[in-house]
N, C-alpha and C. Protein backbone atom coordinates (compact mmCIF):
# COMPACT_ATOMS: atom_id res chain seq x y z
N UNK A 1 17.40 9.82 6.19
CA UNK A 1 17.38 8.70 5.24
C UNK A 1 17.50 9.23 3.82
N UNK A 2 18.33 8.59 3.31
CA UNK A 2 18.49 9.08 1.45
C UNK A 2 16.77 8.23 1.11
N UNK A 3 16.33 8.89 0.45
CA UNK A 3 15.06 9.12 -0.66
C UNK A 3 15.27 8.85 -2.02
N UNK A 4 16.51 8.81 -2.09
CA UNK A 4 16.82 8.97 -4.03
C UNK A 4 16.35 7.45 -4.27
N UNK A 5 15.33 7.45 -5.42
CA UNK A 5 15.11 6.54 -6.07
C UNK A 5 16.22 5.54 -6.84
N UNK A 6 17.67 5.56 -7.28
CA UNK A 6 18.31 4.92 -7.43
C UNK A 6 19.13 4.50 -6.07
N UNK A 7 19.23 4.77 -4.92
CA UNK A 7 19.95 4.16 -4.03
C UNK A 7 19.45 2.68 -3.43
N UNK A 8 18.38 2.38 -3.27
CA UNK A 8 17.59 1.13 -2.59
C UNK A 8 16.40 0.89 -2.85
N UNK A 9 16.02 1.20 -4.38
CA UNK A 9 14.37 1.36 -4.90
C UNK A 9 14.66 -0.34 -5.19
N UNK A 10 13.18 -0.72 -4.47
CA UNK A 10 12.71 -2.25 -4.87
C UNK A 10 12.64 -2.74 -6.10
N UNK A 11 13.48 -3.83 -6.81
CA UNK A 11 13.42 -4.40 -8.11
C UNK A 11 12.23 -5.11 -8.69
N UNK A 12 11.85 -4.89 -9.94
CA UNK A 12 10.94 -5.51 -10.12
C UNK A 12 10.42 -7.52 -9.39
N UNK A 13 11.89 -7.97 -9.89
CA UNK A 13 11.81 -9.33 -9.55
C UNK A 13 11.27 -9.07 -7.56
N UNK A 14 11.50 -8.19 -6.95
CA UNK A 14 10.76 -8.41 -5.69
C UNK A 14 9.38 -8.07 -5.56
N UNK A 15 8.65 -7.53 -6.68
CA UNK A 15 7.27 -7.56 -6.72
C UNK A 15 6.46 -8.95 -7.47
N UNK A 16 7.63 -9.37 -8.41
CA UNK A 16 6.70 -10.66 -9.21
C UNK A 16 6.84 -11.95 -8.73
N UNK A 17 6.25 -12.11 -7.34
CA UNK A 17 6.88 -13.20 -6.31
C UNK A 17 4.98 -13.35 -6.03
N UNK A 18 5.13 -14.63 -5.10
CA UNK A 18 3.69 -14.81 -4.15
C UNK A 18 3.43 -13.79 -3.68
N UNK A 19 1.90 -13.43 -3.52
CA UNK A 19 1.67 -12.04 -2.98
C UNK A 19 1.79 -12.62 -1.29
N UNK A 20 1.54 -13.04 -0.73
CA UNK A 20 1.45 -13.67 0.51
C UNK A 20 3.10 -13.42 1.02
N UNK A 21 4.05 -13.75 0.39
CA UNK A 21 5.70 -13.56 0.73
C UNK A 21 5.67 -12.01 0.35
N UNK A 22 5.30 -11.42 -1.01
CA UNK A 22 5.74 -9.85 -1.05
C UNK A 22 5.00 -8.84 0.25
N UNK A 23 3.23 -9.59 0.71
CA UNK A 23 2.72 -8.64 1.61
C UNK A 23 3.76 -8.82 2.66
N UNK A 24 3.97 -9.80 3.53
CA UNK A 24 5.10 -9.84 4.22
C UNK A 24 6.28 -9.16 4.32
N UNK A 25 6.93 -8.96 3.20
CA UNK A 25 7.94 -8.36 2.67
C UNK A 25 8.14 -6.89 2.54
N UNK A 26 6.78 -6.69 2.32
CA UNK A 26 6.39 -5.23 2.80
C UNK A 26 6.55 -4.49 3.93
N UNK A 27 6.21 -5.01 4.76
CA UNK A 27 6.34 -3.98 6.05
C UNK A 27 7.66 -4.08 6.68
N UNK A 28 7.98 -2.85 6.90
CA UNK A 28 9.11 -1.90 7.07
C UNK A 28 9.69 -1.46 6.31
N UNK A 29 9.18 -1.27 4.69
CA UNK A 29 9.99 -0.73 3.36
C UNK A 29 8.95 0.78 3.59
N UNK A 30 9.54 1.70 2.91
CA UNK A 30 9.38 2.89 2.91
C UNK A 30 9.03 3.21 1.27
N UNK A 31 7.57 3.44 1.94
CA UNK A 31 6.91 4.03 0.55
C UNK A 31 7.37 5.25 0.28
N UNK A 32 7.57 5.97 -1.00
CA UNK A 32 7.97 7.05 -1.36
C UNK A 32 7.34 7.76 -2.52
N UNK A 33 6.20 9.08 -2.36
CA UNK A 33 5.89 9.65 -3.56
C UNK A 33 6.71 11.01 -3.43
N UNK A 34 6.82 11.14 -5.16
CA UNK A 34 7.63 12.46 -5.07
C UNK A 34 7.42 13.57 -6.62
N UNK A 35 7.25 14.31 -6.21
CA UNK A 35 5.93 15.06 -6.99
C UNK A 35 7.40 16.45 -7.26
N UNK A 36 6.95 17.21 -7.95
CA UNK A 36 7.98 18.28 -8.88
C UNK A 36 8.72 18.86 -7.67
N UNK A 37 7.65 19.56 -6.25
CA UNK A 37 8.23 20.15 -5.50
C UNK A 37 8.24 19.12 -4.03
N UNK A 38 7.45 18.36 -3.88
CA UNK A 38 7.47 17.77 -2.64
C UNK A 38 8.05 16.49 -2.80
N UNK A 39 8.31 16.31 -1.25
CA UNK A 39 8.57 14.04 -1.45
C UNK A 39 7.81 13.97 0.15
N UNK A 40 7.25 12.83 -0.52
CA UNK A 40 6.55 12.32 0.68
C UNK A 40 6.51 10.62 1.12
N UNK A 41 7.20 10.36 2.29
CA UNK A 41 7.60 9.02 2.03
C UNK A 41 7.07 8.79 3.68
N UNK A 42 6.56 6.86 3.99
CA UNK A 42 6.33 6.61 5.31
C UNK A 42 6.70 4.76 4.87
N UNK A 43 6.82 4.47 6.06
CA UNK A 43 7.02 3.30 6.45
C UNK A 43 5.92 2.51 6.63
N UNK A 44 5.93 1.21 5.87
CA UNK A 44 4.67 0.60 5.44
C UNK A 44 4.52 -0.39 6.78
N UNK A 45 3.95 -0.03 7.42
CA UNK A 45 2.80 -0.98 8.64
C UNK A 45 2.21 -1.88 8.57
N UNK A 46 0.83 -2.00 8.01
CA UNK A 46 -0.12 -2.77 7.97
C UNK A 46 -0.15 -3.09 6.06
N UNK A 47 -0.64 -4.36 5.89
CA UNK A 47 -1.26 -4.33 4.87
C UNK A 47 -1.89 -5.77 4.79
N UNK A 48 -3.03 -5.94 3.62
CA UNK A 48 -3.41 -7.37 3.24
C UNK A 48 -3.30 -8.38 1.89
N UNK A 49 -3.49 -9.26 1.22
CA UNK A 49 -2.92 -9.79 0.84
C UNK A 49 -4.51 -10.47 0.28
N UNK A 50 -4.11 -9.97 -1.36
CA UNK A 50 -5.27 -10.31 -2.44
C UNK A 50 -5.05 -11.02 -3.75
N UNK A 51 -5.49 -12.38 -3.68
CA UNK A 51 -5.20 -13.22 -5.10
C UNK A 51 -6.38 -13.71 -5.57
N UNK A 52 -6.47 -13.64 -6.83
CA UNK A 52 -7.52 -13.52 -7.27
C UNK A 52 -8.10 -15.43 -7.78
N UNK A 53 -6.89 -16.22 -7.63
CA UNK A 53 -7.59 -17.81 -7.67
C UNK A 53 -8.28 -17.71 -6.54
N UNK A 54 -8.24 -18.24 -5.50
CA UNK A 54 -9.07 -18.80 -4.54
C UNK A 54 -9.43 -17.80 -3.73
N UNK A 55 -9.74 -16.40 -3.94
CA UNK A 55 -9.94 -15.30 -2.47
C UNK A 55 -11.19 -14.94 -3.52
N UNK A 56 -12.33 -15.13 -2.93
CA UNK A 56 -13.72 -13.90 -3.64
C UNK A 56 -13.54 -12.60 -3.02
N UNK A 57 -13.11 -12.54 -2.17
CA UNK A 57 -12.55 -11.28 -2.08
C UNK A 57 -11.92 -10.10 -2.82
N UNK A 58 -11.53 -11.04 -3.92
CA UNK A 58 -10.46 -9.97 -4.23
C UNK A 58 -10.83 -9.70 -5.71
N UNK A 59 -10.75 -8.22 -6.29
CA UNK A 59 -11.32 -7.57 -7.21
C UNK A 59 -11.28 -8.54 -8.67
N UNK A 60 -10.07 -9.49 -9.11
CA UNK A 60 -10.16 -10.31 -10.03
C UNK A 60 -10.52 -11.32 -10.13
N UNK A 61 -11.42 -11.94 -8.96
CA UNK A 61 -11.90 -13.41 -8.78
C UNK A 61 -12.38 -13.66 -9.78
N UNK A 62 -13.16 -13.03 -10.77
CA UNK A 62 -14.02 -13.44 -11.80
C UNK A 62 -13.64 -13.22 -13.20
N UNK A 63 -12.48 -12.65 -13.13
CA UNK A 63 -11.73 -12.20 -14.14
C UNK A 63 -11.37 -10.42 -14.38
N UNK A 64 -10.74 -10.58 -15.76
CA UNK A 64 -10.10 -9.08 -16.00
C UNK A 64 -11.81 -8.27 -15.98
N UNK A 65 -11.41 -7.09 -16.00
CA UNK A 65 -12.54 -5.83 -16.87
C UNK A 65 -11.54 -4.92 -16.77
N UNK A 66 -12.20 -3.67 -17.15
CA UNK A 66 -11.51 -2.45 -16.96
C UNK A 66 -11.31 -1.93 -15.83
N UNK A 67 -11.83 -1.91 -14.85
CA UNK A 67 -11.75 -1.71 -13.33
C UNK A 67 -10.33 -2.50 -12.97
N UNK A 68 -10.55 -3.45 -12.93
CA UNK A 68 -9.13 -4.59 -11.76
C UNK A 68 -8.12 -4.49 -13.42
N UNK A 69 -7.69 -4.41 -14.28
CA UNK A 69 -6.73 -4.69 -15.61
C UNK A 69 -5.57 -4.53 -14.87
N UNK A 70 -5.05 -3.74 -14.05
CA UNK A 70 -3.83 -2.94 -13.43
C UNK A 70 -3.51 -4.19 -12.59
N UNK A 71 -4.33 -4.76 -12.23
CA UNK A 71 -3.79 -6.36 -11.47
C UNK A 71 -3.24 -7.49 -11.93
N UNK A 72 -3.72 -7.29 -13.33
CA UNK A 72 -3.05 -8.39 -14.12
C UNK A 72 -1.77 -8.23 -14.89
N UNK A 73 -1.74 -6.85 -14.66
CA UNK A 73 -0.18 -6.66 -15.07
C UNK A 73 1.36 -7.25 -14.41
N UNK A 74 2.52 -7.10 -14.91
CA UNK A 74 3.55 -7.98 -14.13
C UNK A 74 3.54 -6.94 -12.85
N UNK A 75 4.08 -7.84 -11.44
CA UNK A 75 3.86 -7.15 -10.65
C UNK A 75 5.14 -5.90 -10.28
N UNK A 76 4.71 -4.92 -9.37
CA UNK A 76 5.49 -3.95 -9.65
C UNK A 76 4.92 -2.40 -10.05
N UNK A 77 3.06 -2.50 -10.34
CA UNK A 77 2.38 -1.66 -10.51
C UNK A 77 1.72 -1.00 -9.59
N UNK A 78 1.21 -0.25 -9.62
CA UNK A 78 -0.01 0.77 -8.38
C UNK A 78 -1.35 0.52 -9.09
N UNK A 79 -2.43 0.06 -8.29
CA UNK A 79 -3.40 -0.64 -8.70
C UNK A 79 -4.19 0.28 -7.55
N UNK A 80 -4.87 1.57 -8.13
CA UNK A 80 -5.74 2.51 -7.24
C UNK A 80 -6.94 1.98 -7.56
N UNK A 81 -8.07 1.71 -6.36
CA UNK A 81 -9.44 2.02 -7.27
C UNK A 81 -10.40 3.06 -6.19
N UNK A 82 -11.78 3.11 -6.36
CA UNK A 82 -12.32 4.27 -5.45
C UNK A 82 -13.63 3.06 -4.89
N UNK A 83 -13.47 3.57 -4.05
CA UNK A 83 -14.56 2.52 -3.08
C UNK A 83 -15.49 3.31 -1.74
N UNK A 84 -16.60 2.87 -1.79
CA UNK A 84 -17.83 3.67 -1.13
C UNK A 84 -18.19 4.72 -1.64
N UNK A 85 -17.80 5.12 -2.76
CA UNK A 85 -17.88 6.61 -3.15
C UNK A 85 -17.72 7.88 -2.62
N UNK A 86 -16.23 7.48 -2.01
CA UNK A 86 -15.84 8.61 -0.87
C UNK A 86 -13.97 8.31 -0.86
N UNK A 87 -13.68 6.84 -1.03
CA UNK A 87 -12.25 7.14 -0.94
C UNK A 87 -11.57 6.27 -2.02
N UNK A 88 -10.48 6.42 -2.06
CA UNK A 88 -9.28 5.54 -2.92
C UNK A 88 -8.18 5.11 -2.45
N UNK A 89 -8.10 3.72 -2.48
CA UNK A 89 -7.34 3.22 -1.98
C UNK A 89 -5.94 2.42 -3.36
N UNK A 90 -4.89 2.13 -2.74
CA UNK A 90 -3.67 1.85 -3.08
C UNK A 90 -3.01 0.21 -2.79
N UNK A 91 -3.08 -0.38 -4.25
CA UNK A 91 -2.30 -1.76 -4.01
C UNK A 91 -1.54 -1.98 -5.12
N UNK A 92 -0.57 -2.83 -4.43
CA UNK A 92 1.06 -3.01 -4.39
C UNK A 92 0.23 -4.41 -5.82
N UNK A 93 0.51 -4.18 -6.75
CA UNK A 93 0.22 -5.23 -7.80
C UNK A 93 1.50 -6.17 -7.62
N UNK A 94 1.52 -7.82 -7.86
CA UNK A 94 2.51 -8.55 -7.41
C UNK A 94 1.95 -9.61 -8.78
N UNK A 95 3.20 -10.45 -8.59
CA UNK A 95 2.94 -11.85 -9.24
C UNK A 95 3.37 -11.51 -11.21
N UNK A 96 3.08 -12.44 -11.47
CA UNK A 96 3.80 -12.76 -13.11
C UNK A 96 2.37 -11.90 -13.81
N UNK A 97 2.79 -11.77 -14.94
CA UNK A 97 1.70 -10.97 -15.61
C UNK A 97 0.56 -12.23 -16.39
N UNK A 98 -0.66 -11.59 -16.11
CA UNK A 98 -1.63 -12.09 -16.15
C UNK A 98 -2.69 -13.35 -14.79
N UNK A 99 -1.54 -13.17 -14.22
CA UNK A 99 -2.17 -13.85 -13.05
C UNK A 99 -3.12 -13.42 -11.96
N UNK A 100 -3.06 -11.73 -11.39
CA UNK A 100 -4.63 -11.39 -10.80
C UNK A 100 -3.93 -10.95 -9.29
N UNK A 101 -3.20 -11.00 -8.43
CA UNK A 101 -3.04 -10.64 -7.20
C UNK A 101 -2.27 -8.99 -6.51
N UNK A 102 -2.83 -8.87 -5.51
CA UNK A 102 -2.44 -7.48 -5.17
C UNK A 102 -2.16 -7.23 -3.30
N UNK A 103 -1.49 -6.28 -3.37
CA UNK A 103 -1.22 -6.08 -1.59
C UNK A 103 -1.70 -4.58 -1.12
N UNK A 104 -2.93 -4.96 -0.76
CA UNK A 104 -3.85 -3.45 0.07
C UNK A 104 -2.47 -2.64 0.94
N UNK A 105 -2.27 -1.51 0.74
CA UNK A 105 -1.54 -1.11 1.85
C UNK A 105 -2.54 0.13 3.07
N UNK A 106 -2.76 -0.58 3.66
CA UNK A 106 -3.43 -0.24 5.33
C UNK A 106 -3.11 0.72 6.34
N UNK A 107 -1.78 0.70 6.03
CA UNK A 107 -1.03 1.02 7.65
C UNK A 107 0.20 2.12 6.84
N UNK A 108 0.60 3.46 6.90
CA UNK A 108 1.57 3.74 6.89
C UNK A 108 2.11 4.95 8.24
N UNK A 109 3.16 4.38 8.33
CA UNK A 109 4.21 5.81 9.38
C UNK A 109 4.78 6.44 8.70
N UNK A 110 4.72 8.09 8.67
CA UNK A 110 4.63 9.23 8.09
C UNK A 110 6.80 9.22 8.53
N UNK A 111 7.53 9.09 7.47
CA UNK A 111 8.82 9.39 8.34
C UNK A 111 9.35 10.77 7.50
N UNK A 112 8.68 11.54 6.42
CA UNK A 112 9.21 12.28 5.30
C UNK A 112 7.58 12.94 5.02
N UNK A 113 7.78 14.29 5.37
CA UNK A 113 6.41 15.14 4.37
C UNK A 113 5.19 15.06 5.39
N UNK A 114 5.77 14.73 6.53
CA UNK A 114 4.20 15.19 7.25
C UNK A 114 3.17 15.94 7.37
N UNK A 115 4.08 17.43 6.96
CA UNK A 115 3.04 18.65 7.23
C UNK A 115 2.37 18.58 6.17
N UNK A 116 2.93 18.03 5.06
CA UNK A 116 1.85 18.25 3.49
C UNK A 116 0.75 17.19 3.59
N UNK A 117 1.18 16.16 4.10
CA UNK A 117 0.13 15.02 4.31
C UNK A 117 -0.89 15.60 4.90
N UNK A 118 -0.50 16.18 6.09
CA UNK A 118 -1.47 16.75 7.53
C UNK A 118 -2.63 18.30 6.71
N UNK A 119 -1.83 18.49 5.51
CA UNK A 119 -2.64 19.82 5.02
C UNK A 119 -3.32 19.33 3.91
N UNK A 120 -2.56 17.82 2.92
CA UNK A 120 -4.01 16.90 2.13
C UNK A 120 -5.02 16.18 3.16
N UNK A 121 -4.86 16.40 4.21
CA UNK A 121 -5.82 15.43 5.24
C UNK A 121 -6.81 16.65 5.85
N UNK A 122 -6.53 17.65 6.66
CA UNK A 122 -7.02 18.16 7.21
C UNK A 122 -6.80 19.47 7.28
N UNK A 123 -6.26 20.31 5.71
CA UNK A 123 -6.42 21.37 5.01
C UNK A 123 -5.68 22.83 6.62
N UNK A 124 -4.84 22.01 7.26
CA UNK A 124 -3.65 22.40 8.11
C UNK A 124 -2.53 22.08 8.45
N UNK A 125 -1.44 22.28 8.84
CA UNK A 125 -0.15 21.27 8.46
C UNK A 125 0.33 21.17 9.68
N UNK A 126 -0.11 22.30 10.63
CA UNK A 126 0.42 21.78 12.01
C UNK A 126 -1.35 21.21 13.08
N UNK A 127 -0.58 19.91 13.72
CA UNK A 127 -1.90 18.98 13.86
C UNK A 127 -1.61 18.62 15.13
N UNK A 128 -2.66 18.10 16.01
CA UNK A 128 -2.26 17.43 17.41
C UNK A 128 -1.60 16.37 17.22
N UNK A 129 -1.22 15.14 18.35
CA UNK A 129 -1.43 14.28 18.16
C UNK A 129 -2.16 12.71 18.13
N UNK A 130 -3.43 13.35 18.44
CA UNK A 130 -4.62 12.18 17.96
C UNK A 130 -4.81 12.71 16.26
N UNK A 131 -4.78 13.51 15.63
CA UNK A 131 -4.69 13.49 14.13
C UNK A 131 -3.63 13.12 13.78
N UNK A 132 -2.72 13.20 14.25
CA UNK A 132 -1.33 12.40 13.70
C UNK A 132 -1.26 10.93 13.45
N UNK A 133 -1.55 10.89 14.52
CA UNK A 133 -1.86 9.45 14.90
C UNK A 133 -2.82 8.61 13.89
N UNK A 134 -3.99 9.29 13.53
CA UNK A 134 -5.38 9.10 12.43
C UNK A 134 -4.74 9.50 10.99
N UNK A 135 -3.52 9.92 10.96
CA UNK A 135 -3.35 10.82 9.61
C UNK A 135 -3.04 9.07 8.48
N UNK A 136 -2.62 8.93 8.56
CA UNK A 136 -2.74 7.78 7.39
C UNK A 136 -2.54 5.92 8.25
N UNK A 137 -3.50 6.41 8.95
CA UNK A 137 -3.73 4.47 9.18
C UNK A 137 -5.09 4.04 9.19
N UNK A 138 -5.03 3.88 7.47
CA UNK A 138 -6.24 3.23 6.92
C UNK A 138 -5.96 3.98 5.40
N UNK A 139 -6.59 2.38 4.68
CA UNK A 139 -6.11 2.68 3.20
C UNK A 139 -6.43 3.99 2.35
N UNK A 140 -8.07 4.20 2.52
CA UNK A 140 -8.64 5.35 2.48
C UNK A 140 -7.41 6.98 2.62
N UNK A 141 -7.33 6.83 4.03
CA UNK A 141 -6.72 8.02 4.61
C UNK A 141 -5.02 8.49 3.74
N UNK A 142 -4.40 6.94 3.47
CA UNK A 142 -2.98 6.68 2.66
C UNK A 142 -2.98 7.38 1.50
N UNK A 143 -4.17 7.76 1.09
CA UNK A 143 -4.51 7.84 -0.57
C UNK A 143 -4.84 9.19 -0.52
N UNK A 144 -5.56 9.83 0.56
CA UNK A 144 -5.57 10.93 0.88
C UNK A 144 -4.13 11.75 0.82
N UNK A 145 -3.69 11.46 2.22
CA UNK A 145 -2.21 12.25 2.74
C UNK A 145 -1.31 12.19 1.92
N UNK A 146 -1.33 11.23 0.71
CA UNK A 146 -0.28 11.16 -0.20
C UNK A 146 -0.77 11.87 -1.46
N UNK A 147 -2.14 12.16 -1.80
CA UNK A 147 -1.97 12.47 -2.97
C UNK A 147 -2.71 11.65 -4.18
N UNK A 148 -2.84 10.66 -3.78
CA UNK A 148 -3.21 9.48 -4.65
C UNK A 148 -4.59 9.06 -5.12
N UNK A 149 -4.84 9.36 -6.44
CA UNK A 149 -6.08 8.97 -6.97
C UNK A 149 -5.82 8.08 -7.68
N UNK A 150 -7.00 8.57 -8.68
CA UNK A 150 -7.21 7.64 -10.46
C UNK A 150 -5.73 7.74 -11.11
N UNK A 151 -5.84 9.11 -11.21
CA UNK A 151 -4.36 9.39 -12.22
C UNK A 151 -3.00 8.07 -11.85
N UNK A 152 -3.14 7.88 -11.13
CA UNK A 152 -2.06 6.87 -10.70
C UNK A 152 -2.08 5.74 -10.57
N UNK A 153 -3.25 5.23 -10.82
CA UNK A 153 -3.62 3.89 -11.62
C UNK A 153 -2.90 3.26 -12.83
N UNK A 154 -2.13 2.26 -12.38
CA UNK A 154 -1.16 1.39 -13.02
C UNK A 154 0.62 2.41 -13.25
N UNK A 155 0.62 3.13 -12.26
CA UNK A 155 2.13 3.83 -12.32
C UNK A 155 2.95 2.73 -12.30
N UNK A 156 4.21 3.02 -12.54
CA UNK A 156 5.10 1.67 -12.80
C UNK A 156 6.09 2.09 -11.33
N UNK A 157 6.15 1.33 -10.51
CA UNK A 157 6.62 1.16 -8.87
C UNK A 157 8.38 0.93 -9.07
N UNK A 158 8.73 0.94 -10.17
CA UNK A 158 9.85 1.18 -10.37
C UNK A 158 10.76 2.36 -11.27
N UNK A 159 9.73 2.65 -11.23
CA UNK A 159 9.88 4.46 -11.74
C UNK A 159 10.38 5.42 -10.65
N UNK A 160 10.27 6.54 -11.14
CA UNK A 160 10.87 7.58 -10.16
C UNK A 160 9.78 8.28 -9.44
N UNK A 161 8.40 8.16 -9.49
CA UNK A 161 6.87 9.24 -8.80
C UNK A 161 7.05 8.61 -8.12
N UNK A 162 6.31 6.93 -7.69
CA UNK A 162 6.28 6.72 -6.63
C UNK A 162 6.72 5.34 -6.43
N UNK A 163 7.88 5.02 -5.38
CA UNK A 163 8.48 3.76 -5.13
C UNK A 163 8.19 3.21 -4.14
N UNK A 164 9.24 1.97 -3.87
CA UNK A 164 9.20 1.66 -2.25
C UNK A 164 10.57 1.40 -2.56
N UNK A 165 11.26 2.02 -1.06
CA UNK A 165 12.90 1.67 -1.24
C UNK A 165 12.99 0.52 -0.09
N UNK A 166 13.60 -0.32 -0.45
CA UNK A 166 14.19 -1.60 0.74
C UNK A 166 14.50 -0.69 2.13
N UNK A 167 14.88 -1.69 2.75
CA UNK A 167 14.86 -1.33 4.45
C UNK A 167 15.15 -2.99 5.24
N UNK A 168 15.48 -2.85 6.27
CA UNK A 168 15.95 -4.06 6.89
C UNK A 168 14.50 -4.83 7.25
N UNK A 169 14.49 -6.34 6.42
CA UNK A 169 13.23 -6.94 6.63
C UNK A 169 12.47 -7.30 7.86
N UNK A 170 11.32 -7.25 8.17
CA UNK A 170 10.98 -7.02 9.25
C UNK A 170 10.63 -9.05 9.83
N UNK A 171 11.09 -8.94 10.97
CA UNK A 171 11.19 -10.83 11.32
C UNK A 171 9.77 -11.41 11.09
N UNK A 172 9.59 -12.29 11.22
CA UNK A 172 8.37 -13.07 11.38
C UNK A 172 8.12 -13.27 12.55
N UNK A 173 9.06 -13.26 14.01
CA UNK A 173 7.89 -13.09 15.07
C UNK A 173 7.62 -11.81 15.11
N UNK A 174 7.98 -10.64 14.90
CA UNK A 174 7.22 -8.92 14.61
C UNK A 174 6.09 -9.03 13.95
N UNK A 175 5.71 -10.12 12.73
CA UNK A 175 4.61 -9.78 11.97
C UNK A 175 3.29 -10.49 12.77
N UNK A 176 1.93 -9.53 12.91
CA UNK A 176 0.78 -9.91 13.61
C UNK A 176 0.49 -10.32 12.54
N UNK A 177 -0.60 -11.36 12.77
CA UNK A 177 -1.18 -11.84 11.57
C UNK A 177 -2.88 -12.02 12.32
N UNK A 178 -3.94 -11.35 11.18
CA UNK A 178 -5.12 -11.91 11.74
C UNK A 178 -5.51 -11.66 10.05
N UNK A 179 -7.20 -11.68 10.11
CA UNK A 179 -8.60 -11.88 8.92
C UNK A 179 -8.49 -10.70 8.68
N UNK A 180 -8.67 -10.58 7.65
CA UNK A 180 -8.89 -9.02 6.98
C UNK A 180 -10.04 -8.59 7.14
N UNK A 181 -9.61 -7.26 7.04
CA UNK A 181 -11.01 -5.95 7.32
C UNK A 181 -11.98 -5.74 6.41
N UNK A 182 -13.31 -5.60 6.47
CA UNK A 182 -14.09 -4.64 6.09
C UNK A 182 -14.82 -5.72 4.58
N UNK A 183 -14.99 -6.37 4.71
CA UNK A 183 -14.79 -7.86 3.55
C UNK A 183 -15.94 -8.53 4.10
N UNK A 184 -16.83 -9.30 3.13
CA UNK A 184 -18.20 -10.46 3.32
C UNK A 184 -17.46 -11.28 2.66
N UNK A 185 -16.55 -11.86 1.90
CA UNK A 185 -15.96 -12.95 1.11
C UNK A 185 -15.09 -13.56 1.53
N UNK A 186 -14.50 -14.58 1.65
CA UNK A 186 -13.08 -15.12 1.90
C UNK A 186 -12.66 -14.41 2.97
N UNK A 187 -13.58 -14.30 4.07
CA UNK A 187 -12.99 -13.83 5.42
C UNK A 187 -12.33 -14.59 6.61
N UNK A 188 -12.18 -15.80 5.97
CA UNK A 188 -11.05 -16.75 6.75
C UNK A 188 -10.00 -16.82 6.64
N UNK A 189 -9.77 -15.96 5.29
CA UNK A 189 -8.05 -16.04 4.95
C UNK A 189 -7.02 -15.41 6.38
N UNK A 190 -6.15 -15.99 6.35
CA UNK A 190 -5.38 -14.49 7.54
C UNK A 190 -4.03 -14.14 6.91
N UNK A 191 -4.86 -13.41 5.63
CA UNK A 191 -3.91 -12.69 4.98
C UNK A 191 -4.05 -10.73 5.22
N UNK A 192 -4.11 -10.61 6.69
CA UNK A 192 -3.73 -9.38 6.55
C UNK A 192 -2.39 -9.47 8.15
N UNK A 193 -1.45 -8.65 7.63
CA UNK A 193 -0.25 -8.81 8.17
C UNK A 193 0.13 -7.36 8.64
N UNK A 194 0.72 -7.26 9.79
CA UNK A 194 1.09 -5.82 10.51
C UNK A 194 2.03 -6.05 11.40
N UNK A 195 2.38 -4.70 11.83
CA UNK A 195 3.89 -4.82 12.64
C UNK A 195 3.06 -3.75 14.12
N UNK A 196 3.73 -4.11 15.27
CA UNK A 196 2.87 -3.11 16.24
C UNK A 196 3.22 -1.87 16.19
N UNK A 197 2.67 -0.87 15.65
CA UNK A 197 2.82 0.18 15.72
C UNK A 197 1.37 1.32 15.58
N UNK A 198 1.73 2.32 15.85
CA UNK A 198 0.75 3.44 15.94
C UNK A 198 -0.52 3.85 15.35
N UNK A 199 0.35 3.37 14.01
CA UNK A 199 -0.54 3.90 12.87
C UNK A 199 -0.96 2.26 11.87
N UNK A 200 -0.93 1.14 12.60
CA UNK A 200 -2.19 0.20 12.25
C UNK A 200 -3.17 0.59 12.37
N UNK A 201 -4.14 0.69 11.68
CA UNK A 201 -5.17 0.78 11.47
C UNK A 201 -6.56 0.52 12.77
N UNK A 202 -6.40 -1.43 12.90
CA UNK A 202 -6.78 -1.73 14.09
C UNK A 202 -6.41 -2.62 14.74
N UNK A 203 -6.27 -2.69 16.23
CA UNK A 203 -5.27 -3.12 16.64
C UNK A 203 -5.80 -4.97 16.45
């Protein structure tokens, strides 16, 4: 697969849409970070789907601060934050600027840079496959294998570090749909969306 950021990198106007149509829209595009010497790119799986009017769930329900700001930007941003005091996770910022919504990404398949992922994960690059399998399905783990902290809080997703390039959209009977994970708030929504594959998170 070509990688080059000008061949099929996602336009802004496809991030500043409903987050509910962009999480959708998401899976089967191919995330891509790419760092001086490495590129590391996987196919987006799982993810959920965060707006900040009606979801308490979601980090801007109550408004801006300095923490969630990266959400209210036009969408098209990387919106990292650190959670449990152990990991950092990665969302797809969406919607018009100043409005509040974001897309958790959950689920990725490793198709580019495995062994470097497998040696930010588990400080070895050749791995079985039940760690393969565990290597990035879960947001936590994504943020790991790729690389991804603070520093990358509010990167611009249409830049050249880290993109998502288009890919043939994935149907609507492929997409599972159930309640999102790991959440006490707005746990009726069934805004988390996945495709069957390996590296969902849970099934």
């Amino acid at each position: 697969m070509n990688f080059d950021p000008e061949s099929q990198k996602l336009t802004p106007d496809f991030f500043q849409d409903n987050v509910i149509k962009v999480a959708k829209s998401l899976l089967g595009k191919i995330f891509v970070k790419r760092d001086e010497n490495t590129l590391l790119a996987g196919k987006i799986v799982e993810v959920e789907a965060y707006d900040g009017v009606d979801d308490e769930a979601c980090h801007c329900y109550r408004g801006m601060t300095e923490r969630n700001k990266v959400m209210f930007m036009p969408g098209g941003r990387l919106y990292v934050y650190f959670t449990y005091g152990a990991h950092f996770c990665c969302n797809v910022v969406t919607g018009k600027e100043g409005f509040g919504a974001a897309v958790l990404l959950r689920g990725i398949e490793p198709v580019e840079g495995s062994d470097i992922m497998a040696y930010n994960r588990y400080g070895v690059k050749d791995i079985d496959k039940k760690k393969t399998i565990n290597l990035t399905n879960g947001p936590g783990k994504i943020c790991r294998a790729f690389g991804i902290d603070r520093a990358h809080n509010g990167i611009d997703l249409t830049g050249n570090k880290i993109y998502i390039l288009n890919s043939a959209l994935a149907e609507e009977k492929d997409i599972l749909v159930s309640e999102r994970i790991g959440i006490k708030k707005s746990v009726e929504l069934p805004w988390r969306f996945y495709l069957n594959n390996n590296f969902v998170s849970k099934k």
